[in-house]
C-alpha atoms as a PDB file:
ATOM      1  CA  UNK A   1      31.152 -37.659   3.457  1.00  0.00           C
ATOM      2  CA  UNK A   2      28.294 -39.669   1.767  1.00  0.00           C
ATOM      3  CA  UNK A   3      29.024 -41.361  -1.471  1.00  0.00           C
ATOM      4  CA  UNK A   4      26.483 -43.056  -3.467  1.00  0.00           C
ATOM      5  CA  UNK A   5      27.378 -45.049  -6.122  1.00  0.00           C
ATOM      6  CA  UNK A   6      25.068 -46.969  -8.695  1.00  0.00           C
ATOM      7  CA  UNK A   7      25.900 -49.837 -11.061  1.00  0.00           C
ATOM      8  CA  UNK A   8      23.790 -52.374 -13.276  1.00  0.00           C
ATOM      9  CA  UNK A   9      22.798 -50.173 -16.199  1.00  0.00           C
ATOM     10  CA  UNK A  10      22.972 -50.954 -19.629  1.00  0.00           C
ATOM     11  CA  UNK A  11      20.916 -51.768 -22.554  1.00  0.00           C
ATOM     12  CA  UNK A  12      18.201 -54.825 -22.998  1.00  0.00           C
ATOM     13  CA  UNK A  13      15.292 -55.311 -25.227  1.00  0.00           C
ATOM     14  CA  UNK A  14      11.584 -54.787 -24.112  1.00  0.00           C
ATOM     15  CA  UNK A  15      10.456 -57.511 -21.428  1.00  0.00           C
ATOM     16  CA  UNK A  16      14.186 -57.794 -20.377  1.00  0.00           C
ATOM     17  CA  UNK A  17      14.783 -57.590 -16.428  1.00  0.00           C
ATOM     18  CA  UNK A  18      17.675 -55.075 -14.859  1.00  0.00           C
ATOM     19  CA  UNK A  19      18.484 -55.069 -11.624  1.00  0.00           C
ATOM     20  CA  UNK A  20      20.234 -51.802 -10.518  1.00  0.00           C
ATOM     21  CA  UNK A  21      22.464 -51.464  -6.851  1.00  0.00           C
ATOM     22  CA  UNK A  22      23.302 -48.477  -5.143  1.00  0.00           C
ATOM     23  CA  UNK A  23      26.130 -48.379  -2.776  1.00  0.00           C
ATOM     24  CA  UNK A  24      25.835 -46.015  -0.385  1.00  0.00           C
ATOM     25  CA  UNK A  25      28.760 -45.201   2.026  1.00  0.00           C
ATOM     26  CA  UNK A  26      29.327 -42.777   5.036  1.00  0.00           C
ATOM     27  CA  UNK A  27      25.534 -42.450   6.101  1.00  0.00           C
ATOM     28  CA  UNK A  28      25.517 -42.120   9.886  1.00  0.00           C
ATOM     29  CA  UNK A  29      22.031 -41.098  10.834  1.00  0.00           C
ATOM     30  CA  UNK A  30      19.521 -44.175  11.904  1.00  0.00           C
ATOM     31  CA  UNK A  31      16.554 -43.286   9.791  1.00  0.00           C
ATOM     32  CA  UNK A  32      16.452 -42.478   6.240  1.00  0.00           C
ATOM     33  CA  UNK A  33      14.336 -42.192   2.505  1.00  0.00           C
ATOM     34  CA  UNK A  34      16.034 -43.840   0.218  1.00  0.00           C
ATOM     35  CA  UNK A  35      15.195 -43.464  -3.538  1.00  0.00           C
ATOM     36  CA  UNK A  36      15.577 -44.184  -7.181  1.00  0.00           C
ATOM     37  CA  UNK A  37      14.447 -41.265  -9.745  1.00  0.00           C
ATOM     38  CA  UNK A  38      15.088 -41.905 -13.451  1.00  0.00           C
ATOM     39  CA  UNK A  39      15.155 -38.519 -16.008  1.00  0.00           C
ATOM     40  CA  UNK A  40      14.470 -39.123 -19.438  1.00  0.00           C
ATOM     41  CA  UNK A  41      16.227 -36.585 -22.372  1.00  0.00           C
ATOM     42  CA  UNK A  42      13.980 -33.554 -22.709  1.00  0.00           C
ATOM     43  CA  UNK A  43      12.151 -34.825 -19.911  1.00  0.00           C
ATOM     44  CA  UNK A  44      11.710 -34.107 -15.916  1.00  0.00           C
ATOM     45  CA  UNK A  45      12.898 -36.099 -13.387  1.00  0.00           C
ATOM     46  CA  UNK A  46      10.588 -38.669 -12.183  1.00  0.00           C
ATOM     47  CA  UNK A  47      10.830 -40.371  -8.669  1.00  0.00           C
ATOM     48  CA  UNK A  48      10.427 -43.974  -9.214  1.00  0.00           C
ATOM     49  CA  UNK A  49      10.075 -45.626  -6.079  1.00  0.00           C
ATOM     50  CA  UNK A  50      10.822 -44.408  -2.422  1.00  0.00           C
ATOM     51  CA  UNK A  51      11.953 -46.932   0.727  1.00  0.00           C
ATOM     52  CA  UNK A  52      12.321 -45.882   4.094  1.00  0.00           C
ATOM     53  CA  UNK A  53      14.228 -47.256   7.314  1.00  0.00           C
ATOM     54  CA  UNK A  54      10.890 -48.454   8.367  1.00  0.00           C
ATOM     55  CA  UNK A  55      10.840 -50.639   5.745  1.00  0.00           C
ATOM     56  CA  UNK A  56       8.040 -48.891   3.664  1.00  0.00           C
ATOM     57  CA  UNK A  57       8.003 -49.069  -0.235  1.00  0.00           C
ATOM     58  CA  UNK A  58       5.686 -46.925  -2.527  1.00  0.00           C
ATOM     59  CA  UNK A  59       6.034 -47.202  -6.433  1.00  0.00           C
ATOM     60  CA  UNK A  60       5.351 -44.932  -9.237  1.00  0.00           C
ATOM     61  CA  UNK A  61       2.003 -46.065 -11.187  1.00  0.00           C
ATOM     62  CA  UNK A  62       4.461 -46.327 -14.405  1.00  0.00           C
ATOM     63  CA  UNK A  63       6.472 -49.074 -12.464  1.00  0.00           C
ATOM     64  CA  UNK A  64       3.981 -50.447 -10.452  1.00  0.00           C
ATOM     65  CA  UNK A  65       4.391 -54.423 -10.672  1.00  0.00           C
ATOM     66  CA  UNK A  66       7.147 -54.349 -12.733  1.00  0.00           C
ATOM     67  CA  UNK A  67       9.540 -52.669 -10.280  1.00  0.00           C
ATOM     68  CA  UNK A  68      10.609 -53.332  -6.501  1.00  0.00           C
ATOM     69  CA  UNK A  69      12.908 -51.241  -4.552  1.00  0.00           C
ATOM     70  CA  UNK A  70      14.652 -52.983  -2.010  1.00  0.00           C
ATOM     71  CA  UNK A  71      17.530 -52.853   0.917  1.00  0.00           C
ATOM     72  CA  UNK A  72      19.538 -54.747   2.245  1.00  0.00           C
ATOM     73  CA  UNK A  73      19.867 -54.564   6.426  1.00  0.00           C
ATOM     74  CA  UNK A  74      22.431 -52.398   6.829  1.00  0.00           C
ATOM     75  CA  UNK A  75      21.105 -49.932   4.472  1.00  0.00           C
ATOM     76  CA  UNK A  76      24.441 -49.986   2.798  1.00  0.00           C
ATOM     77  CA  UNK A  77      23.049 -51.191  -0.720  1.00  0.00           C
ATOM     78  CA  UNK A  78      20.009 -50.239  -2.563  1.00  0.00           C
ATOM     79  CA  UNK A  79      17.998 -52.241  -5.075  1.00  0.00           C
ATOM     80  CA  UNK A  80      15.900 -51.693  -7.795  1.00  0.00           C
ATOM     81  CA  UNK A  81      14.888 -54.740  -9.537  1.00  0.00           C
ATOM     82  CA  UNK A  82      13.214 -53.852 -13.237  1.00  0.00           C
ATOM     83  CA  UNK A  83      11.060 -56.575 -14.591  1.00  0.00           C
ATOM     84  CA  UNK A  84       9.563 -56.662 -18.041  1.00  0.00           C
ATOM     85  CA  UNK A  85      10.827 -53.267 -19.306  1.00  0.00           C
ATOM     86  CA  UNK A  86       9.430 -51.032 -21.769  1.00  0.00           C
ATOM     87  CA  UNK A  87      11.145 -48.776 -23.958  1.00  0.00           C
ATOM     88  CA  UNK A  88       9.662 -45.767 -22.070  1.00  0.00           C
ATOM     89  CA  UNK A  89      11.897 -47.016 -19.205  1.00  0.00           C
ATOM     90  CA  UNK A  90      15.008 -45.733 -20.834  1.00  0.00           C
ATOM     91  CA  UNK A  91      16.615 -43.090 -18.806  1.00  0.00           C
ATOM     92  CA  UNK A  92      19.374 -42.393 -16.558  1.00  0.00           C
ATOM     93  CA  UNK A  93      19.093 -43.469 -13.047  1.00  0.00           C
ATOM     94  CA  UNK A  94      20.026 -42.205  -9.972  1.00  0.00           C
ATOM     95  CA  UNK A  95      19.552 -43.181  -6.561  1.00  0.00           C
ATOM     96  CA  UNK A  96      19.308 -40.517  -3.594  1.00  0.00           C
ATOM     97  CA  UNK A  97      19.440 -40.416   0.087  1.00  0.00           C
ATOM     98  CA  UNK A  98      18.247 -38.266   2.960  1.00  0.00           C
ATOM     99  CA  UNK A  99      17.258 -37.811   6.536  1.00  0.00           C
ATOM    100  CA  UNK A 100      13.764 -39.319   7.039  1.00  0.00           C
ATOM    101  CA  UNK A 101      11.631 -36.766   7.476  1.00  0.00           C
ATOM    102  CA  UNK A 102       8.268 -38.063   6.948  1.00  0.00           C
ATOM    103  CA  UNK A 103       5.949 -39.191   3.893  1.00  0.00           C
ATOM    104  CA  UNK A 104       3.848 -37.024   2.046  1.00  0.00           C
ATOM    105  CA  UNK A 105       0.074 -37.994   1.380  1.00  0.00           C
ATOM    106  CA  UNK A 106       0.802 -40.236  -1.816  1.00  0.00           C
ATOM    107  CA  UNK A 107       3.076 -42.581   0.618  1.00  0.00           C
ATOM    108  CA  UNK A 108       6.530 -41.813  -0.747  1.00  0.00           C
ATOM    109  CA  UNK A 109       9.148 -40.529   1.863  1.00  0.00           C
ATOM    110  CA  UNK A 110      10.282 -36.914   0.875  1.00  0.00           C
ATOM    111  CA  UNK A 111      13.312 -35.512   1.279  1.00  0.00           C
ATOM    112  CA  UNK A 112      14.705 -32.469   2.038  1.00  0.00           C
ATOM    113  CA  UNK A 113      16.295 -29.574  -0.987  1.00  0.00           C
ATOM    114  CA  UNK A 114      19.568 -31.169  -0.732  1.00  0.00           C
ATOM    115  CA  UNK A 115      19.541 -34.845  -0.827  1.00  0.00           C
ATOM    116  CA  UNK A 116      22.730 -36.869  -1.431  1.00  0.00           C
ATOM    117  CA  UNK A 117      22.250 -38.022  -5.224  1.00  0.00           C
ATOM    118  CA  UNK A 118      24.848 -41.295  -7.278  1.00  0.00           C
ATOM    119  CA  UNK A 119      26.137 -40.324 -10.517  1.00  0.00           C
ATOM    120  CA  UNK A 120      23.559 -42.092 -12.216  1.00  0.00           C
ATOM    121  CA  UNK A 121      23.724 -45.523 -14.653  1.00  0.00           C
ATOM    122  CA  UNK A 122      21.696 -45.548 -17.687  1.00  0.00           C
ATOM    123  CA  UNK A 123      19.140 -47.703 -18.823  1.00  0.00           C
ATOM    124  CA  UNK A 124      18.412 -48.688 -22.522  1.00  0.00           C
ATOM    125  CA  UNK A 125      15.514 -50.650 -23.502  1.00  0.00           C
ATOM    126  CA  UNK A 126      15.133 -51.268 -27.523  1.00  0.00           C
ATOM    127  CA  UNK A 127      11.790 -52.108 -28.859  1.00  0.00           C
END
């Protein structure tokens, strides 16, 4: 059974820095997209930023050089690491996992209809 699990939420002020984990437990196949997507109220969900077990990153413009998804070697914790946030950051944010099966022509991974998706951990940023 896969279990993902994020932590690190909570609520800053504009130009703080988060840095969210996802643990992710009972993965068995050797390559994979991992994600984080953020969804907004009254909004759709947005992927963020997409890593693969290649080691390949690609970033949503809106985060672009203020966010970096990362992982750690074992693939058993995911990173994103949120630099000078705005308050259109705010959201809840989940991270998701999948088979690897290839990258569509923007560079992000893709995933299949049924991912494995956390629970989510919000994210506040005041103004």
């Amino acid at each position: 059974q896969v279990q993902l699990v994020e932590s690190g939420g909570g609520s800053v002020q504009a130009g703080g820095s988060l840095r969210l984990s996802c643990t992710v437990s009972g993965y068995t196949y050797n390559t994979y997209c991992l994600a984080w997507f953020r969804q907004a109220p009254g909004k759709e969900r947005e992927r963020v930023a997409t890593i693969d077990s290649g080691g390949s990153t690609k970033h949503a413009d809106s985060v672009k050089g203020r966010f970096t998804i990362s992982r750690d070697g074992a693939k058993s914790t995911l990173f994103l690491q949120m630099n000078s946030l705005k308050p259109e950051d705010t959201a809840m944010y989940y991270c998701a996992a999948d088979r690897l099966r290839g990258r569509n022509s923007e560079g992000y991974c893709v995933f299949s209809l049924n991912p494995y998706w956390g629970q989510g951990t919000q994210v506040t940023v005041s103004s």
